[in-house]
N, C-alpha and C. Protein backbone atom coordinates (compact mmCIF):
# COMPACT_ATOMS: atom_id res chain seq x y z
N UNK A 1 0.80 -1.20 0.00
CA UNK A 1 0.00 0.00 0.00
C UNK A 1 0.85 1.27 0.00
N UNK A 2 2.22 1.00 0.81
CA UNK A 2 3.23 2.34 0.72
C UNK A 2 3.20 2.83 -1.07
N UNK A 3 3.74 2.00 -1.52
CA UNK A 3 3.64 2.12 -3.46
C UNK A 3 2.34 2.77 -4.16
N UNK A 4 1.26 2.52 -3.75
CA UNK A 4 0.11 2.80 -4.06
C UNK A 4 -0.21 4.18 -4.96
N UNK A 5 -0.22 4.64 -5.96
CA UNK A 5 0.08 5.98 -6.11
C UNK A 5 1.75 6.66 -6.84
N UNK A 6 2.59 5.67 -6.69
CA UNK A 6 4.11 5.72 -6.80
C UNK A 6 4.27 4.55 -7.48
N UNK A 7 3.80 4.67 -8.83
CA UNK A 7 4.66 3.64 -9.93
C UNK A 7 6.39 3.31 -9.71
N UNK A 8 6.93 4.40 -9.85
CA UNK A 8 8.43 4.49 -9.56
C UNK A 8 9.18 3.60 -8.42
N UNK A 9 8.43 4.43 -7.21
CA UNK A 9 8.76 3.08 -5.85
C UNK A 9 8.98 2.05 -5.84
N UNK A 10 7.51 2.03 -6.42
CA UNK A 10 6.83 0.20 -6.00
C UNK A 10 7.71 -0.54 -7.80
N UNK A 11 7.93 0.33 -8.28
CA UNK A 11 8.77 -0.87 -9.58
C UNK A 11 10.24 -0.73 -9.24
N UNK A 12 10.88 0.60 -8.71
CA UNK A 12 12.33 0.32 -7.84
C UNK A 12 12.67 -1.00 -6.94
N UNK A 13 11.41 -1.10 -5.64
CA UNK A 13 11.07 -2.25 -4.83
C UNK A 13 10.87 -3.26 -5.54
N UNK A 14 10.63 -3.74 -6.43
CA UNK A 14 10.15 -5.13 -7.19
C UNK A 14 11.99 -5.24 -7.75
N UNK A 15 12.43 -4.03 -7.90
CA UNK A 15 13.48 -4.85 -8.75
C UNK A 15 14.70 -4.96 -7.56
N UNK A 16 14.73 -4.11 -6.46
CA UNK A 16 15.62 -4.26 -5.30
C UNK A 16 15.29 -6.10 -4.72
N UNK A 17 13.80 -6.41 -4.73
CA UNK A 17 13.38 -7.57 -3.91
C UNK A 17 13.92 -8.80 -5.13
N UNK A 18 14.44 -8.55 -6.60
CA UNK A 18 14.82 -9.38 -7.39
C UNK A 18 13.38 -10.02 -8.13
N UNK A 19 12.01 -8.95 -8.30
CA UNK A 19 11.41 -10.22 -9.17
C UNK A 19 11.29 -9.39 -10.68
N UNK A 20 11.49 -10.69 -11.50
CA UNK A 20 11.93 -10.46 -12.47
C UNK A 20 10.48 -10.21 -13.61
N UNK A 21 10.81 -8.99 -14.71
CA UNK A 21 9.37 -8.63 -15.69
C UNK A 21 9.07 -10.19 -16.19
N UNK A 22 7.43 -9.89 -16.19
CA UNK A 22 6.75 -11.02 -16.89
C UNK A 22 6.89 -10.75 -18.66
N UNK A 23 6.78 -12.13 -19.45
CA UNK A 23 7.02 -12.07 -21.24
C UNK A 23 5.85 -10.44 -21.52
N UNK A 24 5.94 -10.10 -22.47
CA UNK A 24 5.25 -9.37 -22.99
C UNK A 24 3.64 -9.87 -23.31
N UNK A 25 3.33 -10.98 -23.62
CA UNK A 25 2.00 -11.06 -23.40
C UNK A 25 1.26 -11.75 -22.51
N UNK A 26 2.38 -11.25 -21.34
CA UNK A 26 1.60 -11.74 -20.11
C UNK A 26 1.94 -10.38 -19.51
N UNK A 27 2.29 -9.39 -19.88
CA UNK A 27 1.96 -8.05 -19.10
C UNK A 27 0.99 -7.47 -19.95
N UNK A 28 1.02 -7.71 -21.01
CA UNK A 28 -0.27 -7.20 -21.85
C UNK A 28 -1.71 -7.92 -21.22
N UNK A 29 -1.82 -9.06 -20.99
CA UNK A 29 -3.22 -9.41 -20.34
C UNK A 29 -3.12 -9.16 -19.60
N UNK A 30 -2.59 -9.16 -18.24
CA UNK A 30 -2.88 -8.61 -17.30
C UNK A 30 -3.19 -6.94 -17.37
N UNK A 31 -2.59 -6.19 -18.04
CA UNK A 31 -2.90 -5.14 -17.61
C UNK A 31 -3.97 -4.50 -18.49
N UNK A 32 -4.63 -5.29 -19.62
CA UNK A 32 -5.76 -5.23 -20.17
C UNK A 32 -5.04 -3.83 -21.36
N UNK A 33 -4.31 -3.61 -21.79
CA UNK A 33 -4.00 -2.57 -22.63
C UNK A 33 -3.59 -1.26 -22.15
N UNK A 34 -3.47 -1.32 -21.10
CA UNK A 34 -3.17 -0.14 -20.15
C UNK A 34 -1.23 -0.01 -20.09
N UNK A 35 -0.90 1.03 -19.69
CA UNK A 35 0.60 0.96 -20.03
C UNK A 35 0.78 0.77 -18.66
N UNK A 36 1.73 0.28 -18.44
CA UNK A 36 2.75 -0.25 -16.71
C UNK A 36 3.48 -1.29 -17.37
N UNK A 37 3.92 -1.61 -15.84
CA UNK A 37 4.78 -2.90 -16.00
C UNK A 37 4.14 -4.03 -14.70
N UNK A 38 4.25 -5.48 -15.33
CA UNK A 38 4.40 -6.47 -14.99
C UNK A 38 5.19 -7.55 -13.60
N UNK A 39 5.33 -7.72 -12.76
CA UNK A 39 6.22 -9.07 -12.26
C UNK A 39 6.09 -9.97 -12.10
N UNK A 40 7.41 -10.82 -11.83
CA UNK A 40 6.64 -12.29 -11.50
C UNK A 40 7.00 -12.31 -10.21
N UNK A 41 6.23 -12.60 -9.07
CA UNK A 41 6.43 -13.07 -7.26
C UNK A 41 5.86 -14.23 -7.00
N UNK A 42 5.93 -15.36 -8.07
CA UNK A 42 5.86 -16.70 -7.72
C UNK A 42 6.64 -17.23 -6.86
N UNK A 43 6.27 -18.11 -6.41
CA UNK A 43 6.81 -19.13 -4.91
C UNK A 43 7.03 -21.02 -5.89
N UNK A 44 7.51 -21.63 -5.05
CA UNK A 44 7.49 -22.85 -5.64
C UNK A 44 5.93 -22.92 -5.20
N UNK A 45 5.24 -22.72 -4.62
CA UNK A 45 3.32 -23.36 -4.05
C UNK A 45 2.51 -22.42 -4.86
N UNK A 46 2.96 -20.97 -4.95
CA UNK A 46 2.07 -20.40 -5.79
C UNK A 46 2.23 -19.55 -6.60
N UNK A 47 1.81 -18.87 -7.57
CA UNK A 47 1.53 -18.44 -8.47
C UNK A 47 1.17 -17.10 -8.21
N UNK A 48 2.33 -16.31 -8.10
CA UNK A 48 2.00 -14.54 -7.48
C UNK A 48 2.17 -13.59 -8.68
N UNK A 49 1.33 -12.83 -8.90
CA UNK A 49 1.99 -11.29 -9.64
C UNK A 49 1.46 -10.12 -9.72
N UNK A 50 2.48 -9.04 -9.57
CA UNK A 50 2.18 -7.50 -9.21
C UNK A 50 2.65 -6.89 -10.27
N UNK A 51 1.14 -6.40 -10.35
CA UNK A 51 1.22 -5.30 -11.83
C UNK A 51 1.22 -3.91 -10.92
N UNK A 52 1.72 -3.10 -11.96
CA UNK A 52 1.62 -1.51 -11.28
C UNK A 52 1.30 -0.87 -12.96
N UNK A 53 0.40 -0.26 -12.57
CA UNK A 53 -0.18 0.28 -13.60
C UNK A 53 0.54 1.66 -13.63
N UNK A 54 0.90 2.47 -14.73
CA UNK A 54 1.45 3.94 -14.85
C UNK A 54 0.18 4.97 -14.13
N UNK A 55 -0.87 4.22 -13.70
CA UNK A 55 -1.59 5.82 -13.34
C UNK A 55 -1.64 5.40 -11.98
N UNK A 56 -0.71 4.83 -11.27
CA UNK A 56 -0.63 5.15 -9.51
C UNK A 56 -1.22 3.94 -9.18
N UNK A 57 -2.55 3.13 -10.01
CA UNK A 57 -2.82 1.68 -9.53
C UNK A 57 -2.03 0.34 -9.45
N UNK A 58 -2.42 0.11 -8.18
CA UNK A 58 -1.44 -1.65 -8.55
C UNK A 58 -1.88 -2.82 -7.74
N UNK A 59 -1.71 -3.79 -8.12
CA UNK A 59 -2.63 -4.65 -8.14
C UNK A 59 -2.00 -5.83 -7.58
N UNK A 60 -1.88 -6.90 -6.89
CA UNK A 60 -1.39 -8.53 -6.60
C UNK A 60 -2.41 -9.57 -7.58
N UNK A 61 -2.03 -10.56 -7.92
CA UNK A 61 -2.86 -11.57 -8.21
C UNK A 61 -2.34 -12.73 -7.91
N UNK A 62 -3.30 -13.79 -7.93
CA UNK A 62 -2.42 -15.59 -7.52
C UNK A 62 -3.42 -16.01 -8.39
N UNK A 63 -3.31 -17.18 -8.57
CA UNK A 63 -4.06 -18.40 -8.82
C UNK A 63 -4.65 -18.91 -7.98
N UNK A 64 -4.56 -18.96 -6.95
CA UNK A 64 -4.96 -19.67 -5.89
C UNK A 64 -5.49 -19.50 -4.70
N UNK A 65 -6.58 -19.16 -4.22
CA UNK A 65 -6.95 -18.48 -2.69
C UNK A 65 -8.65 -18.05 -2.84
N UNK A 66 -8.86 -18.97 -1.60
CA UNK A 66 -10.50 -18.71 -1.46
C UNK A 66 -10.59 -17.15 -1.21
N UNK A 67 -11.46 -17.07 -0.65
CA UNK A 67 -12.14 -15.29 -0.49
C UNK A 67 -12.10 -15.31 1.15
N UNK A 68 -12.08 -16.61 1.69
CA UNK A 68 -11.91 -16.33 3.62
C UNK A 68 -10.37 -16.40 3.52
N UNK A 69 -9.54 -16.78 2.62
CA UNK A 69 -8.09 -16.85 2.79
C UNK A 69 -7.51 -14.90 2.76
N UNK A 70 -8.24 -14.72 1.23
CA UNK A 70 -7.69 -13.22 1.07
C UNK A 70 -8.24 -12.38 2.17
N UNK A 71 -9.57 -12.26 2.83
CA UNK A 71 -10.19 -11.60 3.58
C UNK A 71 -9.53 -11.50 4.99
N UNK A 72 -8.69 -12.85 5.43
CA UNK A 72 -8.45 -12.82 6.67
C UNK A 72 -7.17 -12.78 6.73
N UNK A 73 -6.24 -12.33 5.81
CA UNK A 73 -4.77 -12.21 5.25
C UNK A 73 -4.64 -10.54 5.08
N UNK A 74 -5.89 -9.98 4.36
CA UNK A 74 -6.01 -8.98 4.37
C UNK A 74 -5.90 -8.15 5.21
N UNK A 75 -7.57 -8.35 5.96
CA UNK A 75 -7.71 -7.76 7.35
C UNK A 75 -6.49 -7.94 8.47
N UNK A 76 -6.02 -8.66 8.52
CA UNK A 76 -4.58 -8.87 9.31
C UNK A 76 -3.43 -8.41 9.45
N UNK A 77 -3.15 -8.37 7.77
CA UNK A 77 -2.11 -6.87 6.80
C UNK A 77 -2.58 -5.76 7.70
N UNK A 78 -3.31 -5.62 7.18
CA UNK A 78 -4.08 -4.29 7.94
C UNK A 78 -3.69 -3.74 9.33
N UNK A 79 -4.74 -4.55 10.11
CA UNK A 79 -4.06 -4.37 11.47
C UNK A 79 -2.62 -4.71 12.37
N UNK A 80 -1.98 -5.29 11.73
CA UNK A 80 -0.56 -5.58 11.95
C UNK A 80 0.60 -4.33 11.47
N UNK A 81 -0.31 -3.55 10.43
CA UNK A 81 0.93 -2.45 9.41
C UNK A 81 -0.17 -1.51 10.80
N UNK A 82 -1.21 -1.66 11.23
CA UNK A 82 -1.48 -0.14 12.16
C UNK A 82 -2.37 0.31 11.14
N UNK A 83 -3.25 -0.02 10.29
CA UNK A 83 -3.92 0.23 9.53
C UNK A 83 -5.20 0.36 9.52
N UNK A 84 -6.24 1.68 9.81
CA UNK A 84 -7.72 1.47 9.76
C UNK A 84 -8.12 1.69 8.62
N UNK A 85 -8.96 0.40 9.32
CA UNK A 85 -10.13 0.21 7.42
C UNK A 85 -10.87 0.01 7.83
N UNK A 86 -12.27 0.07 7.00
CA UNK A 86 -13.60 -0.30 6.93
C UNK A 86 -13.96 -1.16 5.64
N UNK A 87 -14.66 -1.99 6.00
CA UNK A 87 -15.21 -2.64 4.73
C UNK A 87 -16.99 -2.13 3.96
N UNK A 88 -16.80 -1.76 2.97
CA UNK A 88 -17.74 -0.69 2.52
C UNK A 88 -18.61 -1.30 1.77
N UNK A 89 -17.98 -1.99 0.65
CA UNK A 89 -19.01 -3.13 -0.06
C UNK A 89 -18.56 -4.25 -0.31
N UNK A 90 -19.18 -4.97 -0.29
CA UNK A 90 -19.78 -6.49 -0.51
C UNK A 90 -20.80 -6.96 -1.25
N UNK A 91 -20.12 -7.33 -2.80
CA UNK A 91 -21.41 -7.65 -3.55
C UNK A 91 -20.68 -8.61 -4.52
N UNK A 92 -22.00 -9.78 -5.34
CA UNK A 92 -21.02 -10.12 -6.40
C UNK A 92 -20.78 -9.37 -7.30
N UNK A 93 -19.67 -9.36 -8.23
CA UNK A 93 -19.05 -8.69 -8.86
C UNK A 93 -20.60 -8.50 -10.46
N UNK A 94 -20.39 -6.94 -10.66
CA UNK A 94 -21.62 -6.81 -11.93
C UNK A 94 -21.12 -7.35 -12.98
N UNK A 95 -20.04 -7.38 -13.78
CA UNK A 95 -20.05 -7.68 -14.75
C UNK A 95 -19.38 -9.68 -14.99
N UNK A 96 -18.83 -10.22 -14.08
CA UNK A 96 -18.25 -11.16 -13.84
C UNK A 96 -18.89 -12.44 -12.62
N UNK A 97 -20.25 -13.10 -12.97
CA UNK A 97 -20.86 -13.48 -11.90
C UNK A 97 -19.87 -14.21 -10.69
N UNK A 98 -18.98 -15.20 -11.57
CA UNK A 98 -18.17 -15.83 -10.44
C UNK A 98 -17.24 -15.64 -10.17
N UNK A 99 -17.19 -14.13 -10.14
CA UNK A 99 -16.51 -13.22 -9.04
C UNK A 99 -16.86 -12.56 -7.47
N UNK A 100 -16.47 -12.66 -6.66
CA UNK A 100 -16.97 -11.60 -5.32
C UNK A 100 -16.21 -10.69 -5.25
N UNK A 101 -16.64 -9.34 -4.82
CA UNK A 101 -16.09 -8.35 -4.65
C UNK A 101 -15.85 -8.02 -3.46
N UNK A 102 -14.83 -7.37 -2.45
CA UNK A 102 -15.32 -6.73 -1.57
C UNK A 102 -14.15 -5.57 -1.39
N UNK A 103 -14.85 -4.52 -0.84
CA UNK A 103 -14.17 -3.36 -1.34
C UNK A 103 -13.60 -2.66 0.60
N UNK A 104 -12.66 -1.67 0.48
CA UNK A 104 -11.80 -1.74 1.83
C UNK A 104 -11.63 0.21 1.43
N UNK A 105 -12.20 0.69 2.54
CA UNK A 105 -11.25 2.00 2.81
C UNK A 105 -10.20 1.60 3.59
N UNK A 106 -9.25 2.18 3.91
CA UNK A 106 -7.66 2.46 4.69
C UNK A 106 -7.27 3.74 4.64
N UNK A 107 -7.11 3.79 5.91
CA UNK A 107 -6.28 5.27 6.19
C UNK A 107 -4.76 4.48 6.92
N UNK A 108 -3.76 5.50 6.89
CA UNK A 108 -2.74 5.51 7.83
C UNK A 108 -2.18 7.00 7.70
N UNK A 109 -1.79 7.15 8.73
CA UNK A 109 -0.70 8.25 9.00
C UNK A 109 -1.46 9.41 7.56
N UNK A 110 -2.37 10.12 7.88
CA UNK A 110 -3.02 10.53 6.60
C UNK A 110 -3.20 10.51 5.30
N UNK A 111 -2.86 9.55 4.87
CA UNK A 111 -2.54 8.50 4.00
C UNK A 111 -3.75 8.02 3.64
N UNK A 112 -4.71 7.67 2.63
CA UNK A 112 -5.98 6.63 2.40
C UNK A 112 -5.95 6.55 1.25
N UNK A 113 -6.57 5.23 0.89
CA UNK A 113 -6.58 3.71 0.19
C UNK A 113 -7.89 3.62 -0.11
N UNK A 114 -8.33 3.31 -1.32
CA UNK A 114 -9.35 2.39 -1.75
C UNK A 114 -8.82 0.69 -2.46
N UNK A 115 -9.34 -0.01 -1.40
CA UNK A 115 -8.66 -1.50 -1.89
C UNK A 115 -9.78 -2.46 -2.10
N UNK A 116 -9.89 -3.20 -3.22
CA UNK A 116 -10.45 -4.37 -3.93
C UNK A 116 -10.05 -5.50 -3.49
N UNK A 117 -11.02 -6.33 -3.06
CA UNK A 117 -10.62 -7.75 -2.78
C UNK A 117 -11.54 -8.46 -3.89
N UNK A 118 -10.93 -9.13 -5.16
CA UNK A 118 -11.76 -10.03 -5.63
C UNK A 118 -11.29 -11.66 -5.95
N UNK A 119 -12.47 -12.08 -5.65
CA UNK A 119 -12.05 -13.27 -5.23
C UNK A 119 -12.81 -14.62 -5.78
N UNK A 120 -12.54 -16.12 -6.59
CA UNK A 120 -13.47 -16.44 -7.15
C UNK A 120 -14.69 -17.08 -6.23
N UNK A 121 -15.87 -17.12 -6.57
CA UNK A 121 -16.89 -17.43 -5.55
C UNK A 121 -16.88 -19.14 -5.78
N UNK A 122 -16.06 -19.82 -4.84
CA UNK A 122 -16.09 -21.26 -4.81
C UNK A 122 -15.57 -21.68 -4.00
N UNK A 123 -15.73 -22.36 -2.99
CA UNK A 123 -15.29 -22.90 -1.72
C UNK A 123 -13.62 -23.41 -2.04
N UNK A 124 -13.10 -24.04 -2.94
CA UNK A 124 -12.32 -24.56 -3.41
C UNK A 124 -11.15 -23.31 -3.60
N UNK A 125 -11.74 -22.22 -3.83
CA UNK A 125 -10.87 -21.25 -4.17
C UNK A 125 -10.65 -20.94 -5.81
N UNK A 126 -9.55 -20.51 -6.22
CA UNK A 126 -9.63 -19.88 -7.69
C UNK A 126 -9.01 -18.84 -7.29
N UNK A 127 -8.66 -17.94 -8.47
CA UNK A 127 -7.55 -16.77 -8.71
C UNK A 127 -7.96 -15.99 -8.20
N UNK A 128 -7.82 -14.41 -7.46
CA UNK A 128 -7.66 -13.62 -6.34
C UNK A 128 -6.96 -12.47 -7.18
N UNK A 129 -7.46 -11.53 -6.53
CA UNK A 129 -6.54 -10.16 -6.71
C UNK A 129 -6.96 -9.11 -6.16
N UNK A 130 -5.85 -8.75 -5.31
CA UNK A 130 -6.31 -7.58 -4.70
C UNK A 130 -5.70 -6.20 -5.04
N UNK A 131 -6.19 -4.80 -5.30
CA UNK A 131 -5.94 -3.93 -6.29
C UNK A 131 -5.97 -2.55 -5.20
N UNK A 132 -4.89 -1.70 -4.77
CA UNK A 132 -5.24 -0.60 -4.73
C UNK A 132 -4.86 0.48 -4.73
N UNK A 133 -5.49 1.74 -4.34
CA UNK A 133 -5.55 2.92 -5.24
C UNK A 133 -5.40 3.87 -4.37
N UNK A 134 -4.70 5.17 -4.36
CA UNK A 134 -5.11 5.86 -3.30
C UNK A 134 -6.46 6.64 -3.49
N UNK A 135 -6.78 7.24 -2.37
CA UNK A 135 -8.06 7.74 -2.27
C UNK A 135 -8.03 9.48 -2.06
């Protein structure tokens, strides 16, 4: 969330932490035609990556993680960094049925966040991404 807003940072930090740009048409889907850049923060178990979009947005995604996994990983981030949030909405996603949405204000140190939790709607889990923005 420090990055949030700071393309520059948060792609300095990706390349200080060593993860390396994704091929070209895997930063092109992900970022849907939008200009930024790509990483890969895979693990040997999962399947991680942080896009940062050029207009201050940026985003995590996996393959893998129910919606009580991201929610309670989240909320935890949160209060562990000293972080107040509220959770504002909760709906399924409009254009994507088996998607859930749920959406997060954050403040810190006068600092605030609008953050996306979406998550696939299936007990089993499915791909995840959480996206955010300052406010």
């Amino acid at each position: 969330m420090p990055f949030a807003g700071n393309p520059p940072d948060l792609r300095d930090w990706a390349a200080r932490t060593g993860l390396p740009p994704v091929p070209e048409q895997a930063r092109t889907a992900f970022l849907h035609g939008a200009p930024g850049q790509v990483f890969d923060g895979s693990a040997a178990d999962a399947k991680l990556v942080l896009i940062s979009s050029d207009d201050g947005i940026c985003s995590v995604a996996t393959d893998q993680a129910t919606q009580q996994q991201v929610s309670d990983a989240l909320e935890a981030g949160f209060q562990q960094a000293g972080v107040t949030f509220r959770l504002v909405i909760e709906r399924d996603d409009a254009h994507i049925s088996a998607i859930h949405d749920r959406e997060y204000l954050a403040t810190k140190s006068g600092r605030s966040w609008r953050i996306l939790a979406a998550t696939v709607k299936d007990d089993k889990g499915g791909e995840a991404m959480l996206t955010a923005a300052p406010e």
